[in-house]
N, C-alpha and C. Protein backbone atom coordinates (compact mmCIF):
# COMPACT_ATOMS: atom_id res chain seq x y z
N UNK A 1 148.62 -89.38 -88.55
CA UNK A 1 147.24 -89.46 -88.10
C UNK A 1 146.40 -90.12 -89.21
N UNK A 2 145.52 -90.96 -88.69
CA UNK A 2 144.78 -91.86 -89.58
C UNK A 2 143.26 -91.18 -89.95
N UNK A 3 142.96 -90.83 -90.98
CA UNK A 3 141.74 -89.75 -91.89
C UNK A 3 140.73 -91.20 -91.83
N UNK A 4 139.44 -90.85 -91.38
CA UNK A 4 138.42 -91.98 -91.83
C UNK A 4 138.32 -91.35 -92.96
N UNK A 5 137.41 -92.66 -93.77
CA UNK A 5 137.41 -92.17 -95.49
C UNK A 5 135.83 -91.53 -95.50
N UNK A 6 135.51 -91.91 -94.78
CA UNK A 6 133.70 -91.24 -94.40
C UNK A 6 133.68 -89.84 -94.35
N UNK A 7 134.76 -89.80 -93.57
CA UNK A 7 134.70 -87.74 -92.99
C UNK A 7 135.70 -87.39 -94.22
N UNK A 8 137.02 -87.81 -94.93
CA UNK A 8 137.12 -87.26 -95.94
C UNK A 8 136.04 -87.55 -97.12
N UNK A 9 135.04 -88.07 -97.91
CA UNK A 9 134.43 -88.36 -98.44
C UNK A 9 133.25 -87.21 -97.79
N UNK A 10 132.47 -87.15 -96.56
CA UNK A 10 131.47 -86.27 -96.43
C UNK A 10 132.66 -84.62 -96.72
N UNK A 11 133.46 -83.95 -96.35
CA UNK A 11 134.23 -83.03 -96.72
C UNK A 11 134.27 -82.73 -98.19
N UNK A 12 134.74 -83.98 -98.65
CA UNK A 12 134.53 -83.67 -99.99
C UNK A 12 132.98 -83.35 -101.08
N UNK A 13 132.14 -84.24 -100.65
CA UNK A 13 130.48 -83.70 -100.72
C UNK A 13 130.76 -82.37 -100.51
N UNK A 14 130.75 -81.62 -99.29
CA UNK A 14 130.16 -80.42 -98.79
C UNK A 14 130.96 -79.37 -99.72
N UNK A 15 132.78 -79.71 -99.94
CA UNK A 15 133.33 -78.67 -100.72
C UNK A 15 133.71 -78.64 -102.12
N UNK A 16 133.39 -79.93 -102.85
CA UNK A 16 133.90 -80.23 -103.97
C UNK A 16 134.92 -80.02 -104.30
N UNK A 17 136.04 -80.28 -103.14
CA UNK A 17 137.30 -80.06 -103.58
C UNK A 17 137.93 -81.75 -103.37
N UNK A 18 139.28 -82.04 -104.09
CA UNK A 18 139.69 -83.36 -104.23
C UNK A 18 140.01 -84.23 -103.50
N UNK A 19 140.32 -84.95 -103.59
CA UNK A 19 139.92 -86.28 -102.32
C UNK A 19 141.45 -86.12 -101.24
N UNK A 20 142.50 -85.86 -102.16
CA UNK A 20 143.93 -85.47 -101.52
C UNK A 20 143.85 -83.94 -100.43
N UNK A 21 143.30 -82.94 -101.59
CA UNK A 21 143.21 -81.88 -100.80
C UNK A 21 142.23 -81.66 -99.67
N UNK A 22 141.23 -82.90 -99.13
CA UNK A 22 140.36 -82.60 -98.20
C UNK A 22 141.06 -83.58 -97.28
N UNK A 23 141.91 -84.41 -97.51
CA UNK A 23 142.89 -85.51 -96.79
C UNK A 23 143.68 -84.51 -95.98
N UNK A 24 145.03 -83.78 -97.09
CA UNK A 24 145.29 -83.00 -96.42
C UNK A 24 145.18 -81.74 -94.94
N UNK A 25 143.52 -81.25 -95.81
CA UNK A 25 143.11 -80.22 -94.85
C UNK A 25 142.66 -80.97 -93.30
N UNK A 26 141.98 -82.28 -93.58
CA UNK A 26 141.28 -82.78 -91.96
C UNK A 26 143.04 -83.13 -91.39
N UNK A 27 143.88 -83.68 -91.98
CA UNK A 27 145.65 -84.24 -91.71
C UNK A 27 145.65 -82.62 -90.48
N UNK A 28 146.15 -81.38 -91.54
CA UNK A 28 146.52 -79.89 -90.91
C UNK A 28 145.21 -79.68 -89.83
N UNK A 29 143.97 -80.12 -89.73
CA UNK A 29 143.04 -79.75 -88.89
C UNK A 29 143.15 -80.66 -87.49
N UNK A 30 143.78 -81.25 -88.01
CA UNK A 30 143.81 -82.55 -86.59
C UNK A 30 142.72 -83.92 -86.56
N UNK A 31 141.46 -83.60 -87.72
CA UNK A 31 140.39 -84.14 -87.59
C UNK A 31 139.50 -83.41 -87.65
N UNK A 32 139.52 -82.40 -87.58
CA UNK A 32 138.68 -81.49 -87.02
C UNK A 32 137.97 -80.98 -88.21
N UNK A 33 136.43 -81.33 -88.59
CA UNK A 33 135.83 -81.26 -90.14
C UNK A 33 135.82 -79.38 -89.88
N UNK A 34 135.01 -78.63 -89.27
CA UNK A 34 134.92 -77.54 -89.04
C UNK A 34 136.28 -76.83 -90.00
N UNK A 35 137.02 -77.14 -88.83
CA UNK A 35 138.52 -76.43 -88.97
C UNK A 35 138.85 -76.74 -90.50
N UNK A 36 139.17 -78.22 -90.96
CA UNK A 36 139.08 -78.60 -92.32
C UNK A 36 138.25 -77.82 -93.59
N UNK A 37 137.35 -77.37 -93.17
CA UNK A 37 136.45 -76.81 -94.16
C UNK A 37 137.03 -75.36 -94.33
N UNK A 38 137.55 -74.94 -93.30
CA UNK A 38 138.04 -73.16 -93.45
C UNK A 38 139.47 -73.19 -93.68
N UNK A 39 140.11 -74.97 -93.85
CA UNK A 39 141.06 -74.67 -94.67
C UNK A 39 140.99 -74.31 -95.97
N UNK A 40 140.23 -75.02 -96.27
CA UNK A 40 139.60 -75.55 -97.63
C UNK A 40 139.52 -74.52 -97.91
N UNK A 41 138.25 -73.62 -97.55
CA UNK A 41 138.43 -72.08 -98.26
C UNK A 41 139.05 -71.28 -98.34
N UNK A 42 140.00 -71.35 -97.20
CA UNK A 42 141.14 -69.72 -97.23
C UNK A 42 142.03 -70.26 -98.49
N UNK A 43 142.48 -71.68 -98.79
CA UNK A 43 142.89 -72.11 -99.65
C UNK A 43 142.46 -71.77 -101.16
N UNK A 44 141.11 -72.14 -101.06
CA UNK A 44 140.41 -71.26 -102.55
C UNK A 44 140.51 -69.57 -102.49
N UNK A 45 140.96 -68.78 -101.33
CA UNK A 45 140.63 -67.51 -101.61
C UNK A 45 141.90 -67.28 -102.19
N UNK A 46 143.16 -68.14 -101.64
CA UNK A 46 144.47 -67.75 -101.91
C UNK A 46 144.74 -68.38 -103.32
N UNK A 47 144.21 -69.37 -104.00
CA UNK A 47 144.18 -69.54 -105.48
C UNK A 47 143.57 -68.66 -106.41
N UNK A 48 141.70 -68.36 -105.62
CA UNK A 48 141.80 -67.22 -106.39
C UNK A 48 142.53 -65.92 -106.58
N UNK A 49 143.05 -65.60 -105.43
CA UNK A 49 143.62 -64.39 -105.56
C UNK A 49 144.72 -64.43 -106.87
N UNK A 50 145.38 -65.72 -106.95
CA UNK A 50 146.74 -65.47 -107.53
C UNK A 50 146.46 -65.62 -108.91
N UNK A 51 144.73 -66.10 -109.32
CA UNK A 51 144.41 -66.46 -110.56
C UNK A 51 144.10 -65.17 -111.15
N UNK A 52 142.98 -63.78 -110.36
CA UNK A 52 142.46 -63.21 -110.62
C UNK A 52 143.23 -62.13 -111.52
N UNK A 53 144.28 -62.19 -111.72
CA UNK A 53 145.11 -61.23 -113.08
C UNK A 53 144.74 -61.87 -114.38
N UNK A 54 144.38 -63.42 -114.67
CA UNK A 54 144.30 -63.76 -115.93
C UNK A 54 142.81 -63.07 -116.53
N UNK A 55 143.19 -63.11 -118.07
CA UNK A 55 141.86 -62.56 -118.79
C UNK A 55 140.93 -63.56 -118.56
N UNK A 56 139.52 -63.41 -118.19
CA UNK A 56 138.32 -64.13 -118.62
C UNK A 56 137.58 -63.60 -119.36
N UNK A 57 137.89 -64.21 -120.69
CA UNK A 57 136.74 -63.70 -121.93
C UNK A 57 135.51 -64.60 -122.32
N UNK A 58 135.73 -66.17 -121.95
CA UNK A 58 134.90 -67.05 -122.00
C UNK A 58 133.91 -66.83 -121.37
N UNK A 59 132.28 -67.95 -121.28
CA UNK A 59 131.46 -67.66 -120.19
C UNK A 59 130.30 -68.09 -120.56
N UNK A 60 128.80 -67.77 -119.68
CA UNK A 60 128.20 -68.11 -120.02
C UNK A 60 126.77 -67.03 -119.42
N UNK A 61 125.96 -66.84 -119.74
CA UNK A 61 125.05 -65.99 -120.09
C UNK A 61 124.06 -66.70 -119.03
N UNK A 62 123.60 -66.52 -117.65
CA UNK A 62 122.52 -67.43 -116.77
C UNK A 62 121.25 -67.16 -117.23
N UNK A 63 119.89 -67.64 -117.13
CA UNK A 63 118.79 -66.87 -117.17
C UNK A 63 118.19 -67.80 -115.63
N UNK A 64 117.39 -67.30 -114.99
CA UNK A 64 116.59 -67.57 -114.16
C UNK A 64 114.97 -66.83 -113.83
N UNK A 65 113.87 -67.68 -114.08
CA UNK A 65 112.74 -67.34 -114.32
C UNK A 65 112.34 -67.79 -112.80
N UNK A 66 111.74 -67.09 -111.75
CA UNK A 66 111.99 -68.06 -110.51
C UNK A 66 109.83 -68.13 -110.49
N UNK A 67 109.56 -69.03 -109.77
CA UNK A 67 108.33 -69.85 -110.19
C UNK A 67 106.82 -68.80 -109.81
N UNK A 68 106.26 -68.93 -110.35
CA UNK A 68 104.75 -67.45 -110.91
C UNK A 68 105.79 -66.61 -111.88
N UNK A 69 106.31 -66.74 -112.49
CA UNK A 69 107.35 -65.62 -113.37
C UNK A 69 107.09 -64.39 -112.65
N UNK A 70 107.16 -63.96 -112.21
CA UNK A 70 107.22 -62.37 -111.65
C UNK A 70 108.49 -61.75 -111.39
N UNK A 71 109.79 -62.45 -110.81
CA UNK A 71 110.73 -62.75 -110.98
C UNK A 71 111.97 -63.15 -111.85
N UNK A 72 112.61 -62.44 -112.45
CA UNK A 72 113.64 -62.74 -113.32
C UNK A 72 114.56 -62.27 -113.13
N UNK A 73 115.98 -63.35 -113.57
CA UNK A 73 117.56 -62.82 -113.48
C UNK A 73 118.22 -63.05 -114.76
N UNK A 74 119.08 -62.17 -115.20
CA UNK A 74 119.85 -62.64 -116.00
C UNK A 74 121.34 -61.95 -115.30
N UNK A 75 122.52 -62.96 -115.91
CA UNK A 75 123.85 -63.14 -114.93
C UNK A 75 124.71 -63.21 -116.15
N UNK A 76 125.88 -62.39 -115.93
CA UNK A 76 127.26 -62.88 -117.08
C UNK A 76 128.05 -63.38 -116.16
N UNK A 77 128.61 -64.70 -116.27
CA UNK A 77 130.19 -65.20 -115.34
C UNK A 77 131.01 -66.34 -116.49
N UNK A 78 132.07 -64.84 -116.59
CA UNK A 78 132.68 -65.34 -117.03
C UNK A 78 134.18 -66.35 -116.76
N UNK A 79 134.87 -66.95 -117.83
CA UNK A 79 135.69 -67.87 -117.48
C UNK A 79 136.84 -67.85 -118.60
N UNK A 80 137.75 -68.65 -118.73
CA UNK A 80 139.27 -68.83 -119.32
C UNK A 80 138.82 -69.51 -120.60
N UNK A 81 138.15 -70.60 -120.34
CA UNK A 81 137.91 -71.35 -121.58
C UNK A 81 136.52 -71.52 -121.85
N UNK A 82 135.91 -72.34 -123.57
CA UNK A 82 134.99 -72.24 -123.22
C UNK A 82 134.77 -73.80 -122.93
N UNK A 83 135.84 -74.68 -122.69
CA UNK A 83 135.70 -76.25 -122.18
C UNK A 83 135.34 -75.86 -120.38
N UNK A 84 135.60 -75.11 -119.78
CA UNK A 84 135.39 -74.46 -118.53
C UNK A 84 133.61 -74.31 -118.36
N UNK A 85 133.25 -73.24 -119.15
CA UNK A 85 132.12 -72.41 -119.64
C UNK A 85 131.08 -74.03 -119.74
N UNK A 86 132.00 -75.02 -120.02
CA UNK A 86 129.90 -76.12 -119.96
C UNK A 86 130.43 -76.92 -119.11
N UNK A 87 131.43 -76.66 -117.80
CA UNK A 87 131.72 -77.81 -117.29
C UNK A 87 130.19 -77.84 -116.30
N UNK A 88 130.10 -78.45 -115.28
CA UNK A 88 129.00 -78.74 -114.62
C UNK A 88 128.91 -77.88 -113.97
N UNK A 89 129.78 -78.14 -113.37
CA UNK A 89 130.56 -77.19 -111.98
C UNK A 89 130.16 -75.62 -111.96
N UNK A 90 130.54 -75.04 -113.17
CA UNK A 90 130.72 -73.80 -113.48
C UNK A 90 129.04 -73.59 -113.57
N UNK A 91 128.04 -74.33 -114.67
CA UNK A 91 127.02 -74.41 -114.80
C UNK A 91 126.01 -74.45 -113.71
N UNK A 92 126.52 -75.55 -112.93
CA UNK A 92 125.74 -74.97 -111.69
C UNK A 92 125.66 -73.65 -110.98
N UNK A 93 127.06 -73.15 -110.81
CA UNK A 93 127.43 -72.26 -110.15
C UNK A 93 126.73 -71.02 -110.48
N UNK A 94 126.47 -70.88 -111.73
CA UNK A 94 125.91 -69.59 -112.79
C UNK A 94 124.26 -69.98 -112.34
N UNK A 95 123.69 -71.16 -112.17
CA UNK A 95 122.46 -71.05 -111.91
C UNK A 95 121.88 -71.00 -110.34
N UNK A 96 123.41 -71.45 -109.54
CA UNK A 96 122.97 -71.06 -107.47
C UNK A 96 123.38 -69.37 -108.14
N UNK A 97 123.91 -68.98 -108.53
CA UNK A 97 124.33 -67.29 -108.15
C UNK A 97 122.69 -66.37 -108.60
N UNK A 98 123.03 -67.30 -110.03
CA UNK A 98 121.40 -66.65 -110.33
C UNK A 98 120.26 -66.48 -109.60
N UNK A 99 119.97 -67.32 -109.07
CA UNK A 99 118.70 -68.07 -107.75
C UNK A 99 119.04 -67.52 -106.64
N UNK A 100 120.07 -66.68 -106.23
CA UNK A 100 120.64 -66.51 -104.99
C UNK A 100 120.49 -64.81 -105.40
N UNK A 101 120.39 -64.20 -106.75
CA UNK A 101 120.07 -62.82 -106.88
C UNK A 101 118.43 -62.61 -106.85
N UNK A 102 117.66 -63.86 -107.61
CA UNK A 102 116.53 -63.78 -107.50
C UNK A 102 115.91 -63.72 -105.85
N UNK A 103 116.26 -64.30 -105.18
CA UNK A 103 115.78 -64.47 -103.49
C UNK A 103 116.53 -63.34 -102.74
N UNK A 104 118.00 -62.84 -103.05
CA UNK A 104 117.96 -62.06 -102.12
C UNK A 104 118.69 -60.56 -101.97
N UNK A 105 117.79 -60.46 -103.47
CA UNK A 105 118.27 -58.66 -104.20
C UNK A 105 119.34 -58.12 -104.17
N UNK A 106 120.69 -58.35 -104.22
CA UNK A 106 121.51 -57.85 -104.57
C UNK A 106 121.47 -56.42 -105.37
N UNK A 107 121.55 -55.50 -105.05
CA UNK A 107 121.95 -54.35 -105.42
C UNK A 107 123.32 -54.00 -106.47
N UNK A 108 124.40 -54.61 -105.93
CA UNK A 108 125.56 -54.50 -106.34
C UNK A 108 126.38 -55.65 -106.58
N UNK A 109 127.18 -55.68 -107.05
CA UNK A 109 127.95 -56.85 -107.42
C UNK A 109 129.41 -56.73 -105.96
N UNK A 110 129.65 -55.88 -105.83
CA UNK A 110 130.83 -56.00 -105.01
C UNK A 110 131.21 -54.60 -104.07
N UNK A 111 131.53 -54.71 -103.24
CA UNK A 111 132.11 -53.03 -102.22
C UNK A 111 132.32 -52.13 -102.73
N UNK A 112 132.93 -52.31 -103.93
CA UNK A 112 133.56 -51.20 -104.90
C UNK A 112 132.79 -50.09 -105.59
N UNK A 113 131.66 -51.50 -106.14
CA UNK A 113 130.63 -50.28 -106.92
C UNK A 113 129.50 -49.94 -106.47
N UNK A 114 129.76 -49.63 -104.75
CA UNK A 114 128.85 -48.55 -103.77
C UNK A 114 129.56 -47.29 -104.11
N UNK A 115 128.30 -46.58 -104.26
CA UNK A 115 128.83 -45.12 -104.45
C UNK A 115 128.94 -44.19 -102.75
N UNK A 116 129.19 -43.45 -102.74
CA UNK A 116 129.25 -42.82 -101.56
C UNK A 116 128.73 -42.10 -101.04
N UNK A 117 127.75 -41.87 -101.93
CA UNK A 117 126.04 -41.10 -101.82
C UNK A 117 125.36 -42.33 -101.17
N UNK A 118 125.22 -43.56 -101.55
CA UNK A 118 124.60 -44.34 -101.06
C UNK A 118 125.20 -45.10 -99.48
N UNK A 119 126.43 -44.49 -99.72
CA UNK A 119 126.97 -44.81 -97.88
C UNK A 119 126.46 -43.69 -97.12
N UNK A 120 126.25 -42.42 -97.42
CA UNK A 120 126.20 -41.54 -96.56
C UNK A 120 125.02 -41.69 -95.02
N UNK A 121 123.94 -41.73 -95.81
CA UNK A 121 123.04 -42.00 -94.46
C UNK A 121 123.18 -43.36 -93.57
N UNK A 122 124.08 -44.50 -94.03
CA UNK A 122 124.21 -45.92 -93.56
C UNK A 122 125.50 -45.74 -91.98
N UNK A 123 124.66 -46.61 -90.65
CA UNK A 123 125.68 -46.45 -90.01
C UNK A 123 126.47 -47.79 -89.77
N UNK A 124 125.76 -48.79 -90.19
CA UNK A 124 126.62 -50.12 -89.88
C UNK A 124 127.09 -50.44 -91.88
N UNK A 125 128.41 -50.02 -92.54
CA UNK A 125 128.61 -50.42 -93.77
C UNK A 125 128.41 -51.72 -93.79
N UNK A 126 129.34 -52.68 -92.88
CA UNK A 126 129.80 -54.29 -93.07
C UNK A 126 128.05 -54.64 -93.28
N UNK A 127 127.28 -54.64 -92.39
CA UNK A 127 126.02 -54.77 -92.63
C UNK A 127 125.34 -54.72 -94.47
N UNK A 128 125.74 -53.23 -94.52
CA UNK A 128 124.57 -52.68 -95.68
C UNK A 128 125.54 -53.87 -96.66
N UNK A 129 127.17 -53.98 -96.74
CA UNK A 129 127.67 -54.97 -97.22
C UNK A 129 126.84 -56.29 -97.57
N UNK A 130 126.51 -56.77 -96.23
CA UNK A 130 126.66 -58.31 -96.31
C UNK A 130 124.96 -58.46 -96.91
N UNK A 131 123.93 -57.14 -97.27
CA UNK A 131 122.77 -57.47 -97.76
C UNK A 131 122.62 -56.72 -98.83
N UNK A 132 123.43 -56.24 -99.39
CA UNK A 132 123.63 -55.28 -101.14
C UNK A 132 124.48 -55.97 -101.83
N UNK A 133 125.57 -56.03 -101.49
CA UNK A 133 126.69 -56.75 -102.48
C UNK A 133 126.48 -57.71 -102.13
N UNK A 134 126.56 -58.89 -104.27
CA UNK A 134 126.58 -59.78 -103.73
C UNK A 134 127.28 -60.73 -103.42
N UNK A 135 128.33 -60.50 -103.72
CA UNK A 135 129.63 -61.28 -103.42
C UNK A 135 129.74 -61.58 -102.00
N UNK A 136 129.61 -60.18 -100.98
CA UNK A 136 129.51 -60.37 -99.32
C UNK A 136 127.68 -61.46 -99.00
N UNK A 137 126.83 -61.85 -99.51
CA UNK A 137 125.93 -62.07 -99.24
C UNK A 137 126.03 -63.78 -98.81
N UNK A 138 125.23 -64.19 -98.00
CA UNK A 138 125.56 -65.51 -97.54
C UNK A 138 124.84 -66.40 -98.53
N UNK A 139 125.41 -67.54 -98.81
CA UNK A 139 125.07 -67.90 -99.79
C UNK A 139 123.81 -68.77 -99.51
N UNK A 140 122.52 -69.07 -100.31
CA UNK A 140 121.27 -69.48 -99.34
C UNK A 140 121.41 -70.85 -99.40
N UNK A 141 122.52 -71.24 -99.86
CA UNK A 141 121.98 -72.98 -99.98
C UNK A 141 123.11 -73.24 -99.55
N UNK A 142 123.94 -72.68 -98.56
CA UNK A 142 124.74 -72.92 -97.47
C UNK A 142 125.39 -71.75 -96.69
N UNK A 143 124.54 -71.87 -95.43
CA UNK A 143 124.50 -70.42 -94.89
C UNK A 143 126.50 -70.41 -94.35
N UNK A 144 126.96 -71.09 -94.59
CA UNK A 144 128.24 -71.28 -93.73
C UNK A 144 129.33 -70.43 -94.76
N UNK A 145 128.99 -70.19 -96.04
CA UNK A 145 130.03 -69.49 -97.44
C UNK A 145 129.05 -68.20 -97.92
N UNK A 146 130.21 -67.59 -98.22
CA UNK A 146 129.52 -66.37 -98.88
C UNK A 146 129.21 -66.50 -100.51
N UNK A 147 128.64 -65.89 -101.36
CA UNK A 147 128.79 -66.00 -102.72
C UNK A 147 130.66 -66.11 -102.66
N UNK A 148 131.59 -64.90 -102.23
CA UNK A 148 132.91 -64.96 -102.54
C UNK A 148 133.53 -66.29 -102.14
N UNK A 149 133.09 -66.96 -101.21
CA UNK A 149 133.79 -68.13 -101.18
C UNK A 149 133.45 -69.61 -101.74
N UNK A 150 131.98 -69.26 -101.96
CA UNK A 150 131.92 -70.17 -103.17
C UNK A 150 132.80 -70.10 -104.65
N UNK A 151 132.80 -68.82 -104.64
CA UNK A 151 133.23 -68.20 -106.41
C UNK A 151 134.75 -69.13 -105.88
N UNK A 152 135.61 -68.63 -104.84
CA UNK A 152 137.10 -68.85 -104.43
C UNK A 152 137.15 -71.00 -104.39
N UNK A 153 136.25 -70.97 -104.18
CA UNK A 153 136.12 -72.64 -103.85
C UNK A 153 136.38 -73.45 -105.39
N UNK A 154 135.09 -73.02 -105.99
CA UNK A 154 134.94 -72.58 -107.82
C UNK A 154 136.46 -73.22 -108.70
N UNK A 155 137.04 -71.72 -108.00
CA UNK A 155 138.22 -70.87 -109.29
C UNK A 155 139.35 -72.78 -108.29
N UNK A 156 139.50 -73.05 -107.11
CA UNK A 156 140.67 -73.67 -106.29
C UNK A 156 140.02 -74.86 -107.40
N UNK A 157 139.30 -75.77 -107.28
CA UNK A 157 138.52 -76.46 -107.65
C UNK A 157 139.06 -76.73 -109.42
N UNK A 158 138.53 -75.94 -110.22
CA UNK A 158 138.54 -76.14 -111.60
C UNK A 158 139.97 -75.49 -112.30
N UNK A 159 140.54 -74.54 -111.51
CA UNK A 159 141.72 -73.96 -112.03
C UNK A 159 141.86 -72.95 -112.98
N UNK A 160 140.82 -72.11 -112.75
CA UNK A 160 140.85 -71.36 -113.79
C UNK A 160 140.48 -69.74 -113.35
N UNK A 161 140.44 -68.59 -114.16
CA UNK A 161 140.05 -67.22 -113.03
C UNK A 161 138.23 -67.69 -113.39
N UNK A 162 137.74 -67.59 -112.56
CA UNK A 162 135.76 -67.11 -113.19
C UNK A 162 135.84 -65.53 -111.93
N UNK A 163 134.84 -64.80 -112.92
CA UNK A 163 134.51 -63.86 -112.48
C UNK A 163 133.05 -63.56 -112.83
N UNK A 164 132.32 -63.05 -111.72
CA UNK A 164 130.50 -62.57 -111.79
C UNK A 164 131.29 -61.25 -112.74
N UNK A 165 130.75 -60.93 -113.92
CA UNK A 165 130.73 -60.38 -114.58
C UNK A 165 129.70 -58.75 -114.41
N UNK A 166 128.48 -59.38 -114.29
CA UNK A 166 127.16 -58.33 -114.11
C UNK A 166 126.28 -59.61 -114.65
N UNK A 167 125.10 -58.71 -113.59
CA UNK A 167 123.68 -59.28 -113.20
C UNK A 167 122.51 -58.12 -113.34
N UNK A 168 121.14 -58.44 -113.89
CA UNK A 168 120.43 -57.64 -114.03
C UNK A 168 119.47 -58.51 -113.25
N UNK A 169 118.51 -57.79 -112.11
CA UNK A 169 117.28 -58.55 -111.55
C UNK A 169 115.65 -57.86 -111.75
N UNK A 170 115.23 -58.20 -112.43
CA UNK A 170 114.16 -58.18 -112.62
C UNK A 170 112.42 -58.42 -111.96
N UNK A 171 111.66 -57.42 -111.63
CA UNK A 171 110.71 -57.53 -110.70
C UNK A 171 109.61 -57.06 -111.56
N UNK A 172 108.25 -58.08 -111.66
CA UNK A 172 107.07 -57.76 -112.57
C UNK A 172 106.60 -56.67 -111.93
N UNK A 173 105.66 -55.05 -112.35
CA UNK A 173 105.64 -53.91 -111.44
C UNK A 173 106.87 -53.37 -111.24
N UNK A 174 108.29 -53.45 -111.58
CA UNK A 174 109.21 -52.33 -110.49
C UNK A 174 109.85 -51.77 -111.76
């Protein structure tokens, strides 16, 4: 099957993944950009998964002041190296996660560290999920990925483990 270079080229825009591996995915999709794109990610979830045993001690420290300062984030995500730690990629990534705690309060970093006092009165979890943790939270500057599948896109992408470390969010008054 013959790939236009337009739709692999826009694929590659949208996922920043490599020009072979978005060839591939529309090849296994039939054409089909949709389908292509959720290769793309189950693909990053299954790299990250197999990365996520290595140590990340590297990293980089976010700050985000979001505009009237009233608003502030600071973010640890860390990484393998610190040639990783100033790539762009990563750099960006530390400043959408940041901007993405500032707009839309994250409580928690992940499922895990809900306590069970704080499940008790909740009757839809996946819900209280997908607007506390922020890993489950949709990501705002593409409603189609979660923070986790950006992070999984990330780790397929650059090759390395990154992990959201901890985030502190900050509110002028709270």
């Amino acid at each position: 099957m013959e790939i236009p270079k337009e739709l692999i080229q826009q694929l590659r825009q949208e996922t920043s993944c490599g020009v072979m591996d978005c060839r591939k995915a529309l090849i296994e999709s039939k054409g089909d950009f949709k389908k292509a794109k959720e290769v793309l990610i189950k693909r990053g979830l299954e790299i990250a998964a197999k990365k996520a045993d290595r140590v990340a001690n590297q990293g980089r420290i976010e700050s985000y002041v979001h505009l009237g300062n009233k608003i502030g984030v600071l973010l640890e995500v860390n990484c393998e190296t610190d040639f990783v730690a100033r790539n762009e990629d990563f750099c960006r990534f530390a400043k959408d996660v940041a901007m993405q705690i500032a707009a839309a309060e994250p409580k928690y970093l992940k499922k895990e560290d809900v306590s069970k006092d704080d499940l008790k009165e909740v009757k839809d979890k996946e819900g209280f999920y997908k607007q506390n943790c922020l890993l489950d939270q949709v990501f705002i500057k593409d409603s189609n990925l979660t923070i986790k599948d950006y992070l999984a896109s990330l780790v397929a992408k650059i090759g390395e483990n990154i992990v959201i470390r901890r985030f502190a969010r900050y509110k002028l008054g709270e």
